[in-house]
N, C-alpha and C. Protein backbone atom coordinates (compact mmCIF):
# COMPACT_ATOMS: atom_id res chain seq x y z
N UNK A 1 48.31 -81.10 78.07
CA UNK A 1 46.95 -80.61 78.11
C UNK A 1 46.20 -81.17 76.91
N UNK A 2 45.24 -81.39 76.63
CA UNK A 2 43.95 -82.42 76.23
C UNK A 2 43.53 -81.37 75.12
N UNK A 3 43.30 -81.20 73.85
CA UNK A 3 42.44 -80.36 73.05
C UNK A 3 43.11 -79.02 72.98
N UNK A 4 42.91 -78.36 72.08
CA UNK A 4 43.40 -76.99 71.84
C UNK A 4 42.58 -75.99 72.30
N UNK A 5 43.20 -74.70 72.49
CA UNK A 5 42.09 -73.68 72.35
C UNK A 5 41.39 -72.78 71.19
N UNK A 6 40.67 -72.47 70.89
CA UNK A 6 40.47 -71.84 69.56
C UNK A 6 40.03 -70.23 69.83
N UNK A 7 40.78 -69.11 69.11
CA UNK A 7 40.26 -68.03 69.24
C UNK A 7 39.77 -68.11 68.10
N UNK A 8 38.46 -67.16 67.91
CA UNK A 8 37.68 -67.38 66.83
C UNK A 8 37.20 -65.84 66.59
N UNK A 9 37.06 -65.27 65.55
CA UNK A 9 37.07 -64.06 65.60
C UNK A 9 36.23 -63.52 64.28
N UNK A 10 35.95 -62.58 64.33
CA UNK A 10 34.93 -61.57 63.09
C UNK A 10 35.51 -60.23 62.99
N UNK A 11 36.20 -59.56 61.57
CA UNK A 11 37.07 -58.53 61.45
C UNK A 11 36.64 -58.01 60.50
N UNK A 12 36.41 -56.62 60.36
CA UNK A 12 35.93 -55.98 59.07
C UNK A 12 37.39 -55.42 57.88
N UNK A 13 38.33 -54.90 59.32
CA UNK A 13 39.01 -54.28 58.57
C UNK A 13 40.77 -54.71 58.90
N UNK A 14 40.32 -55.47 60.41
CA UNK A 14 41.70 -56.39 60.70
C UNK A 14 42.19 -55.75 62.04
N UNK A 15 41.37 -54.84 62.59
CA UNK A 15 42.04 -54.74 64.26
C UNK A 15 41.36 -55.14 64.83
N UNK A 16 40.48 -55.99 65.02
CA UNK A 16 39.77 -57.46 65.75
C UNK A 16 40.67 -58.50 65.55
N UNK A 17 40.99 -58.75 64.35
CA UNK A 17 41.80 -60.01 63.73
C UNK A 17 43.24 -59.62 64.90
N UNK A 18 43.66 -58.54 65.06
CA UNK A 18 45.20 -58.32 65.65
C UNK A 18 44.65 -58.67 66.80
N UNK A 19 43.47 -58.66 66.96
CA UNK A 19 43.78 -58.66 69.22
C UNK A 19 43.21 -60.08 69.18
N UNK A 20 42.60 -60.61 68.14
CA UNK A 20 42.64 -62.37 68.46
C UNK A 20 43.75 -62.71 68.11
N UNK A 21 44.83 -62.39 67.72
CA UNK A 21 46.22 -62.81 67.54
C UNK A 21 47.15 -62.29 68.61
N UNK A 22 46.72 -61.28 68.84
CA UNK A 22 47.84 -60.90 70.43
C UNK A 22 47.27 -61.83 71.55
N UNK A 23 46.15 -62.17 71.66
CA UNK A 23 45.50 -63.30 72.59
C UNK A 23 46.26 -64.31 72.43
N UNK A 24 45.90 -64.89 71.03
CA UNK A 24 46.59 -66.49 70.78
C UNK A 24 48.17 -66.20 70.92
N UNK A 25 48.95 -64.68 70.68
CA UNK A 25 50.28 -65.64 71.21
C UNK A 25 50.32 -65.18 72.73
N UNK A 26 49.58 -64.97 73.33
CA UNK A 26 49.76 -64.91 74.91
C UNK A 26 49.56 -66.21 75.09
N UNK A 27 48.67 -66.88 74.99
CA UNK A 27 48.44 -68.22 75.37
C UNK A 27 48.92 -69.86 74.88
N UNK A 28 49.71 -68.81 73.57
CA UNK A 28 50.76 -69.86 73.11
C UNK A 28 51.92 -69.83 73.80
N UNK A 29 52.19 -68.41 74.39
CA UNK A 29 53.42 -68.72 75.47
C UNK A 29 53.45 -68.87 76.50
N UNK A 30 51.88 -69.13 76.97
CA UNK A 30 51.65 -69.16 78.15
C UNK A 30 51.85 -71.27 78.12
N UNK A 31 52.32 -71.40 77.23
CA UNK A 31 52.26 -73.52 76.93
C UNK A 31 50.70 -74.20 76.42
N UNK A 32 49.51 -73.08 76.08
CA UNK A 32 48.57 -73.69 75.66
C UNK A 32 48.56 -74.25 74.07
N UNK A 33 48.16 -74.76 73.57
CA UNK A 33 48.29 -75.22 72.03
C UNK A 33 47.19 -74.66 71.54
N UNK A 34 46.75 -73.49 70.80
CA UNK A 34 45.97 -72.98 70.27
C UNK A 34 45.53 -72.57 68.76
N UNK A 35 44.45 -72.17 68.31
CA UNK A 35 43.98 -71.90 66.85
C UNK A 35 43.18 -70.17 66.61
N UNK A 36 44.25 -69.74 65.85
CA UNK A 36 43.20 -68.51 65.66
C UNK A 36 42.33 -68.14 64.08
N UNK A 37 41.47 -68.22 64.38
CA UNK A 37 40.84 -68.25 63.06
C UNK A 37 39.77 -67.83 62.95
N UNK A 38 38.99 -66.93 61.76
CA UNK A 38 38.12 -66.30 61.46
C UNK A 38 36.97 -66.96 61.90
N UNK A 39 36.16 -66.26 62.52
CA UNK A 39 35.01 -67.66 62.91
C UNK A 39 33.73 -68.39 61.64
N UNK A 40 34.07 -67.64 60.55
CA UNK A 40 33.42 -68.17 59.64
C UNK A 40 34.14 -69.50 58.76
N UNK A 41 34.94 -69.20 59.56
CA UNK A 41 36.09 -70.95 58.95
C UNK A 41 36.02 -72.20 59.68
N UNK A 42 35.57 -71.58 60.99
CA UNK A 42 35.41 -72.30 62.28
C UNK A 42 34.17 -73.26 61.51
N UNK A 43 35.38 -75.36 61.49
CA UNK A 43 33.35 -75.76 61.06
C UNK A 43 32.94 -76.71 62.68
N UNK A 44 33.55 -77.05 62.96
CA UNK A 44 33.80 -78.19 64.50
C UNK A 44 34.92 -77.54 65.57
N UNK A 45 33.80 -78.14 66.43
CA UNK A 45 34.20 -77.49 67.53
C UNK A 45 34.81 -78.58 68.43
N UNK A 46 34.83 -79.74 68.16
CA UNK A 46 35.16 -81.11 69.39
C UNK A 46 36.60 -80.87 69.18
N UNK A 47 37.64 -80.60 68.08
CA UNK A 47 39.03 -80.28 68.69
C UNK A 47 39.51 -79.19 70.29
N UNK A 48 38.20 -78.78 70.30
CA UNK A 48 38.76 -77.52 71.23
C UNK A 48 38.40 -78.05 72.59
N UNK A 49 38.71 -77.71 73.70
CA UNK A 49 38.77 -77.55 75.05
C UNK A 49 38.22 -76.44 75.58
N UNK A 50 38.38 -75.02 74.86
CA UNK A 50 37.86 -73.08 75.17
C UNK A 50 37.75 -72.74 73.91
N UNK A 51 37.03 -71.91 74.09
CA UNK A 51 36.73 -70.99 73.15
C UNK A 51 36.79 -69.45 73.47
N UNK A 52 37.80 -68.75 72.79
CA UNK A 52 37.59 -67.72 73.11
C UNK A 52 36.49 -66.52 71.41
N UNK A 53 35.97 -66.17 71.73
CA UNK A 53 35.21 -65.59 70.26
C UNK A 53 35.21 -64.20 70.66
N UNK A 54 35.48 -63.50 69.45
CA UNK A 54 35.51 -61.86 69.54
C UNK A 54 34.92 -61.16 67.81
N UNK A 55 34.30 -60.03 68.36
CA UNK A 55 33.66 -59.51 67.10
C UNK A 55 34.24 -57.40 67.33
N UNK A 56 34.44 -57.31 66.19
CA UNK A 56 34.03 -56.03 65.66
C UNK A 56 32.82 -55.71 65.60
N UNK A 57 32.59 -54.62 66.57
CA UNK A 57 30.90 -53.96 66.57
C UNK A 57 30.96 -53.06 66.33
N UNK A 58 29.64 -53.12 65.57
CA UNK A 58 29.21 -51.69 64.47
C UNK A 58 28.21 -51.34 64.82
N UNK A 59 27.29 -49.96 65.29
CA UNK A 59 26.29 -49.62 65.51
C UNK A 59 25.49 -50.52 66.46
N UNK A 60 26.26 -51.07 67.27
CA UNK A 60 26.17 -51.65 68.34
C UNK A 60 25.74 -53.02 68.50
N UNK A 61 26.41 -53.86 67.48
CA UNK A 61 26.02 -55.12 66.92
C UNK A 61 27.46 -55.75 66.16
N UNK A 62 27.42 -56.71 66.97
CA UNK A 62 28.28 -57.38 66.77
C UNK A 62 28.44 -57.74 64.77
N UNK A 63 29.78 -58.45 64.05
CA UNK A 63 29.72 -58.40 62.76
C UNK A 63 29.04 -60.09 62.58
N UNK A 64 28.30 -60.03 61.17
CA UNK A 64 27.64 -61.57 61.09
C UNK A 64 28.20 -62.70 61.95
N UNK A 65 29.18 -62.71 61.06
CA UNK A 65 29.87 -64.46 61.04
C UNK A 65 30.43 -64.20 62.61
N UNK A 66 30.16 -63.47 63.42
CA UNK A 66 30.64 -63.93 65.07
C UNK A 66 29.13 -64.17 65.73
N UNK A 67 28.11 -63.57 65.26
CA UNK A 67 26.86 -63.70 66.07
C UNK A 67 26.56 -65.43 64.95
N UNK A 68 26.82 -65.01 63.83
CA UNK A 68 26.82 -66.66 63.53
C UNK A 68 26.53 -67.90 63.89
N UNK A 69 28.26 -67.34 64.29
CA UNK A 69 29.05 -68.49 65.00
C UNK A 69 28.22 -69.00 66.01
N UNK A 70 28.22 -67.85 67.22
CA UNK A 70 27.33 -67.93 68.53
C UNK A 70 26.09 -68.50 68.64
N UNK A 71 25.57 -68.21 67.56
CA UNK A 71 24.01 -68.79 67.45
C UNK A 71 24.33 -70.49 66.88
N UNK A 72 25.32 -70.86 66.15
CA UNK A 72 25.19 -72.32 65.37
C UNK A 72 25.73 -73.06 66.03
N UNK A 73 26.64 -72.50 67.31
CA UNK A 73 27.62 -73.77 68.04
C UNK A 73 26.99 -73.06 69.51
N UNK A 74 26.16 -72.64 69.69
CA UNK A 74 25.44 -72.58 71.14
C UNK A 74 25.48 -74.06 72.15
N UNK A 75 24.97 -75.17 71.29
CA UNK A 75 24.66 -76.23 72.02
C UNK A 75 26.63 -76.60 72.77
N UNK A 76 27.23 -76.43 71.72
CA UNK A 76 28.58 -77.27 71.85
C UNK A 76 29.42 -76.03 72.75
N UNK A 77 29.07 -74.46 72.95
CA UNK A 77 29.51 -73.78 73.82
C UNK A 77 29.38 -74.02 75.40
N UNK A 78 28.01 -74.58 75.41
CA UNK A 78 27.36 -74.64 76.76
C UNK A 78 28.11 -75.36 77.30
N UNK A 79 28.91 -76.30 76.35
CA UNK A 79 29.61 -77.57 77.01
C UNK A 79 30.93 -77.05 77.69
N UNK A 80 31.74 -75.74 77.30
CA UNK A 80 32.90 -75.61 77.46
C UNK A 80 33.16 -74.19 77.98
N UNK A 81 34.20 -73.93 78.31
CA UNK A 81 34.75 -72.59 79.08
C UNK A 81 34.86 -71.89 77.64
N UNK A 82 34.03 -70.44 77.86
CA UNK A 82 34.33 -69.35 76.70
C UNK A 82 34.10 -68.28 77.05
N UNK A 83 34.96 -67.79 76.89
CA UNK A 83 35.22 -66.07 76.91
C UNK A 83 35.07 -65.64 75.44
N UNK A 84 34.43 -63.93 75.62
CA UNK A 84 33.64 -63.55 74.81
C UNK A 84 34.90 -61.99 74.64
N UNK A 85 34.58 -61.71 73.50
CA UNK A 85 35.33 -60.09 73.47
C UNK A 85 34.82 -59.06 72.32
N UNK A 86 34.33 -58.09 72.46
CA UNK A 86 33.83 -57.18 71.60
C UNK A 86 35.27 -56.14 71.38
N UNK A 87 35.22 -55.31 70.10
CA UNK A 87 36.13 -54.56 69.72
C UNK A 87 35.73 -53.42 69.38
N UNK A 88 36.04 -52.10 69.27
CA UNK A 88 35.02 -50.98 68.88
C UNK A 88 35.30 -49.27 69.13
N UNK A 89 35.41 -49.40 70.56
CA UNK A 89 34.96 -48.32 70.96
C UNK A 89 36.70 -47.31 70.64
N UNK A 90 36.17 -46.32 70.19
CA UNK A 90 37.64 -45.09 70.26
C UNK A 90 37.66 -43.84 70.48
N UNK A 91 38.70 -44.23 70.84
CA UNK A 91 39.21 -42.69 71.62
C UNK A 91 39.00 -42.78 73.04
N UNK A 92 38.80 -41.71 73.66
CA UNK A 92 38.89 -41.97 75.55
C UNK A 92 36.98 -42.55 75.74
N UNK A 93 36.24 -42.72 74.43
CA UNK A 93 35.41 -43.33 75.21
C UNK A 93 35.44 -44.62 76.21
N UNK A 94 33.81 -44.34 77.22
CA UNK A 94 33.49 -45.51 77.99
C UNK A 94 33.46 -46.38 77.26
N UNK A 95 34.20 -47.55 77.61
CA UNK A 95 33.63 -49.42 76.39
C UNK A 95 32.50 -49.57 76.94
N UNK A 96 32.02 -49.63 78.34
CA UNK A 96 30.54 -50.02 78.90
C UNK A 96 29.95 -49.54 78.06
N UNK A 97 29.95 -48.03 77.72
CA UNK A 97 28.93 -46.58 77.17
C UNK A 97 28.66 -47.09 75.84
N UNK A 98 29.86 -47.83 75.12
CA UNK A 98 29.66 -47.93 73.84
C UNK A 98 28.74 -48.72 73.44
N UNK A 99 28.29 -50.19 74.41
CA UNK A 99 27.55 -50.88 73.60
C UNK A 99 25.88 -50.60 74.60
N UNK A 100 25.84 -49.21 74.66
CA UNK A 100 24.43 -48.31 75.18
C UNK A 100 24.72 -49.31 76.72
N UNK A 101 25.36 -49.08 77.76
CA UNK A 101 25.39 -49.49 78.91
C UNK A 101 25.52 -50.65 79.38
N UNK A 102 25.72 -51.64 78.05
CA UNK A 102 26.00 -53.35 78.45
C UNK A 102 27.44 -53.85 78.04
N UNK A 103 27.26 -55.03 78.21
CA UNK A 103 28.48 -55.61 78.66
C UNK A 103 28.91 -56.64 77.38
N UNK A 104 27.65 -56.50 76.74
CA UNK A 104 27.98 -57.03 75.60
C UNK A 104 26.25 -56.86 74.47
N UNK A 105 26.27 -56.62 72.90
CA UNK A 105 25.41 -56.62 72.39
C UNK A 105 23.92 -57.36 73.38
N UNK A 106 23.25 -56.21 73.11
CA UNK A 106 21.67 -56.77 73.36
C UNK A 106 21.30 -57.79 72.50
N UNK A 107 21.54 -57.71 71.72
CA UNK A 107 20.33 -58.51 70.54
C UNK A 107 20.93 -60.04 70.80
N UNK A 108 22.29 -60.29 71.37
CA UNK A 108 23.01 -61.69 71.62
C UNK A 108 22.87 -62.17 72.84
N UNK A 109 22.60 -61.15 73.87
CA UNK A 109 22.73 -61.04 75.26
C UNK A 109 21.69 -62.77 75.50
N UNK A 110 21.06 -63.23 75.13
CA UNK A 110 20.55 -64.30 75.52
C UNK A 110 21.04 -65.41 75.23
N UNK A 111 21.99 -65.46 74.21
CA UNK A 111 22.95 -66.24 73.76
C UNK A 111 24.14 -66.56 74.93
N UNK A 112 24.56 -65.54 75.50
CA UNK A 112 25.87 -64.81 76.12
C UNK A 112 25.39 -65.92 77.93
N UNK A 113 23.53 -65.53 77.81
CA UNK A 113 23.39 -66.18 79.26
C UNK A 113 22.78 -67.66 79.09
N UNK A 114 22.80 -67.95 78.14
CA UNK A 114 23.27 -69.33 78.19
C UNK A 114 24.29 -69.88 78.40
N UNK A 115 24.98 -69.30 77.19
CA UNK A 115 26.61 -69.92 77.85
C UNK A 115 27.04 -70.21 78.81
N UNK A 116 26.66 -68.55 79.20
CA UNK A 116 27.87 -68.64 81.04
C UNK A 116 29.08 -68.73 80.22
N UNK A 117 29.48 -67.37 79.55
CA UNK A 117 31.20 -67.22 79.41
C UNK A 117 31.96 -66.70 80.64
N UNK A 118 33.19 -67.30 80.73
CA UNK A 118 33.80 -67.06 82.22
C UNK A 118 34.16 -65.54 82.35
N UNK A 119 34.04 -64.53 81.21
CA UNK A 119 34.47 -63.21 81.15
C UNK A 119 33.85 -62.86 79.76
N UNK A 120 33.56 -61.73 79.30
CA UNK A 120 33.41 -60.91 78.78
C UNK A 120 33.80 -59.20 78.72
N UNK A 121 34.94 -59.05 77.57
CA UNK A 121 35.61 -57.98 77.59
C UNK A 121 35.03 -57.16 76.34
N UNK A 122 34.92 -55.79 76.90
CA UNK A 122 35.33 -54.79 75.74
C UNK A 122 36.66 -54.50 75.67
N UNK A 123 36.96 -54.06 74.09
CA UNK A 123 38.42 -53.59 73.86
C UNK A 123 38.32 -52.10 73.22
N UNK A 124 38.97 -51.34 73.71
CA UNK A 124 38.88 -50.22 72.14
C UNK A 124 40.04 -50.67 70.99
N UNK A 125 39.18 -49.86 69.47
CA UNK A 125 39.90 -50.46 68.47
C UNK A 125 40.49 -49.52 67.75
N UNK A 126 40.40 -49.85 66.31
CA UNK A 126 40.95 -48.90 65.60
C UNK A 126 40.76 -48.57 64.35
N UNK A 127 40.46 -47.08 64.12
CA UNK A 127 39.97 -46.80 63.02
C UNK A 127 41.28 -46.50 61.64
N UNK A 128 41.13 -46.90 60.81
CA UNK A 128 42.20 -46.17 59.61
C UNK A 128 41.32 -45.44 58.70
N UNK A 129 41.84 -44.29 57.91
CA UNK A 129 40.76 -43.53 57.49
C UNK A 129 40.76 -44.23 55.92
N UNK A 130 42.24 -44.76 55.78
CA UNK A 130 42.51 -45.01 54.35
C UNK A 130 41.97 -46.37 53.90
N UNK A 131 41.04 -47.43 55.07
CA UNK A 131 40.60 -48.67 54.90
C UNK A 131 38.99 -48.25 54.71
N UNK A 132 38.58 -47.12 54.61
CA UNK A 132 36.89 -46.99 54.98
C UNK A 132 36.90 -46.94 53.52
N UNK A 133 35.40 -46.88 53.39
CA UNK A 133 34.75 -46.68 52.10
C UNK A 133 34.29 -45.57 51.70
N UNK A 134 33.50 -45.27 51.01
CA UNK A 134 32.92 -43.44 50.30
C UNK A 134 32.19 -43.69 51.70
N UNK A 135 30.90 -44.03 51.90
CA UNK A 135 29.93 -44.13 52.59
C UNK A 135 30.51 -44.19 54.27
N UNK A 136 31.53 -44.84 54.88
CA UNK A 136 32.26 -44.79 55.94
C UNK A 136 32.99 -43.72 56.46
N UNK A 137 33.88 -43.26 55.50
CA UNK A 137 34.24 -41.90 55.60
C UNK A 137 33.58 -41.10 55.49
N UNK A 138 32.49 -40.45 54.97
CA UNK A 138 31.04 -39.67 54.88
C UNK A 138 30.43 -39.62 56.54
N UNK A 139 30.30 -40.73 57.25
CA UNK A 139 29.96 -41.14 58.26
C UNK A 139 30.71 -40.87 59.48
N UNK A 140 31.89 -41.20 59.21
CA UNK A 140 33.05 -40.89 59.97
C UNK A 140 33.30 -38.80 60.51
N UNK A 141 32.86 -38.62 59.23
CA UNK A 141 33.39 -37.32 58.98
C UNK A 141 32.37 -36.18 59.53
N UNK A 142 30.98 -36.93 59.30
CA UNK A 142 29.72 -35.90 59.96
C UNK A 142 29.65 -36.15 61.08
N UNK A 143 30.42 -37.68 61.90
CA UNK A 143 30.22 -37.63 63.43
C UNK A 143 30.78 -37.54 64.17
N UNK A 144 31.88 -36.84 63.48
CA UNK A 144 33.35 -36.38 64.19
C UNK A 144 34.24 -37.80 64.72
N UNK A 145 33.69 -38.86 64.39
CA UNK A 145 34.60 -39.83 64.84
C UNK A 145 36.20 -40.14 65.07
N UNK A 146 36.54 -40.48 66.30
CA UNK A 146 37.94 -39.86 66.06
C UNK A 146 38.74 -41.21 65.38
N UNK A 147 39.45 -40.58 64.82
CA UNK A 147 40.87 -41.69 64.14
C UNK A 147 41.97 -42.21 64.86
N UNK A 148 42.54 -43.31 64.41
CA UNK A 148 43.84 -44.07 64.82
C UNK A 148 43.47 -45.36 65.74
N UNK A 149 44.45 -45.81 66.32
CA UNK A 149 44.43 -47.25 66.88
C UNK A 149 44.57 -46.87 68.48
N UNK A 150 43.35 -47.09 69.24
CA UNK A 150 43.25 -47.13 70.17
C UNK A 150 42.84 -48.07 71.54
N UNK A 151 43.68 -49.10 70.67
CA UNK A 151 43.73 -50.39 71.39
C UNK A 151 44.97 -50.82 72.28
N UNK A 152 44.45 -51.03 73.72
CA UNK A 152 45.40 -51.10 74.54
C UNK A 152 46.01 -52.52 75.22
N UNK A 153 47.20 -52.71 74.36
CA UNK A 153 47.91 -54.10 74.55
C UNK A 153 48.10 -54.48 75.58
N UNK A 154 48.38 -53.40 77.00
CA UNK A 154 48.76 -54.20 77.88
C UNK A 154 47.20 -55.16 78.63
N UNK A 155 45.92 -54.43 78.18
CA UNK A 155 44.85 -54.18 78.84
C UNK A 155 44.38 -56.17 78.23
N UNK A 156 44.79 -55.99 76.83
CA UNK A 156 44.88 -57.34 76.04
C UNK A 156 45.12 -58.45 76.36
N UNK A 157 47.01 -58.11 77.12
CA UNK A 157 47.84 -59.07 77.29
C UNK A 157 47.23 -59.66 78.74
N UNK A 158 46.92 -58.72 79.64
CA UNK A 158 46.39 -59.07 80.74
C UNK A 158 45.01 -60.12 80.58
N UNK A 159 44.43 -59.67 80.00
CA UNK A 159 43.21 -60.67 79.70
C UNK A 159 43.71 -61.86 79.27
N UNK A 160 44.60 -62.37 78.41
CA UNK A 160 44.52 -63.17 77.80
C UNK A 160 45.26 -63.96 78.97
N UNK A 161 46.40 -63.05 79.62
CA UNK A 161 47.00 -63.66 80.75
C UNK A 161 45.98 -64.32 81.67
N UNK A 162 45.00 -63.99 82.10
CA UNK A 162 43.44 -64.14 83.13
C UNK A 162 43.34 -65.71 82.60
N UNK A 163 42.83 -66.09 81.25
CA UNK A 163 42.19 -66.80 80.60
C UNK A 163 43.48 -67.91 80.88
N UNK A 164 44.74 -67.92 80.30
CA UNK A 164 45.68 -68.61 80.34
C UNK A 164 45.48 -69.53 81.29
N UNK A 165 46.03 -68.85 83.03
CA UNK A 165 45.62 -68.82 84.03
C UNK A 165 44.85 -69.91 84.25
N UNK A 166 43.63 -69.49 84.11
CA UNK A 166 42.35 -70.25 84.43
C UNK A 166 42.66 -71.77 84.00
N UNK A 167 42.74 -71.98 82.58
CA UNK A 167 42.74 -72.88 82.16
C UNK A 167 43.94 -73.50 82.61
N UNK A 168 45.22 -72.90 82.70
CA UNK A 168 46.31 -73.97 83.61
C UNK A 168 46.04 -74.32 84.59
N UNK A 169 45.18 -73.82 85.47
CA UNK A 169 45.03 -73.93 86.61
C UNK A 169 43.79 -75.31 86.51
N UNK A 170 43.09 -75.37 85.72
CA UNK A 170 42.11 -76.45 85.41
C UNK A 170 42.71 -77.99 84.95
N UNK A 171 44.12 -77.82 84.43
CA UNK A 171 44.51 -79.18 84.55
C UNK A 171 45.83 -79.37 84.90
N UNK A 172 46.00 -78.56 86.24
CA UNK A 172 47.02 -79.10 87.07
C UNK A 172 46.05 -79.96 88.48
């Protein structure tokens, strides 16, 4: 297969960073040759073949360096297959509900329909109480937010399985 894939990712506190790494080794064992890396490291994009990009959202906005990303390599996305993934939501909430009824941040959503990414996933994530700050925990604590890691691997593995898929299937 021709070019790598690159997961590219935006993490505040590192359970974004884990599910672009449970991605990349699905698709490393799936025989793809892939890169996972912070997307603010990301400088060129012509090694890659896909792109997969995922952000930690906060108050319903994706973190900088992934809307960044999205906005500075728009032209060179259009060119290629990319799947998109937001991280966030916890506890038994809706993922739709979380980002106010869409499928992915508003404020990017015009970004998102340019592309034409072949999928776009929500994930739920995970909170630690002992990684927040004064001001986070303060926040956490008046909005009853619930705690722990509520990110579901198989829900992960399957996606990344989808994506695998696709792309084997594109150069056989």
């Amino acid at each position: 297969m021709d070019g790598k894939v690159l997961i590219a990712y935006a993490s505040k506190y590192g359970a974004t960073a884990e599910i672009a790494g449970r991605i990349g080794q699905g698709l490393r064992e799936a025989g793809l040759s892939i890169d996972v890396l912070p997307a603010i490291r990301v400088r060129d994009l012509t090694p890659y073949r896909a792109v997969v990009l995922g952000s930690a959202v906060y108050m319903f906005q994706w973190r900088k360096e992934a809307a960044g990303f999205l906005k500075a390599n728009e032209k060179a996305l259009v060119k290629l297959p990319v799947w998109l993934f937001s991280s966030g939501p916890l506890g038994g909430s809706d993922a739709v509900g979380f980002l106010a009824g869409a499928t992915f941040p508003k404020a990017l959503q015009h970004f998102a329909d340019r592309i034409h990414p072949q999928d776009i996933a929500i994930f739920h994530g995970a909170m630690d109480l002992e990684k927040l700050n004064s001001v986070e925990k303060y926040m956490v604590k008046n909005w009853k937010s619930p705690l722990g890691d509520f990110r579901d691997w198989e829900i992960i593995d399957a996606w990344a399985h989808s994506i695998s898929d696709k792309l084997l299937r594109e150069t056989s």
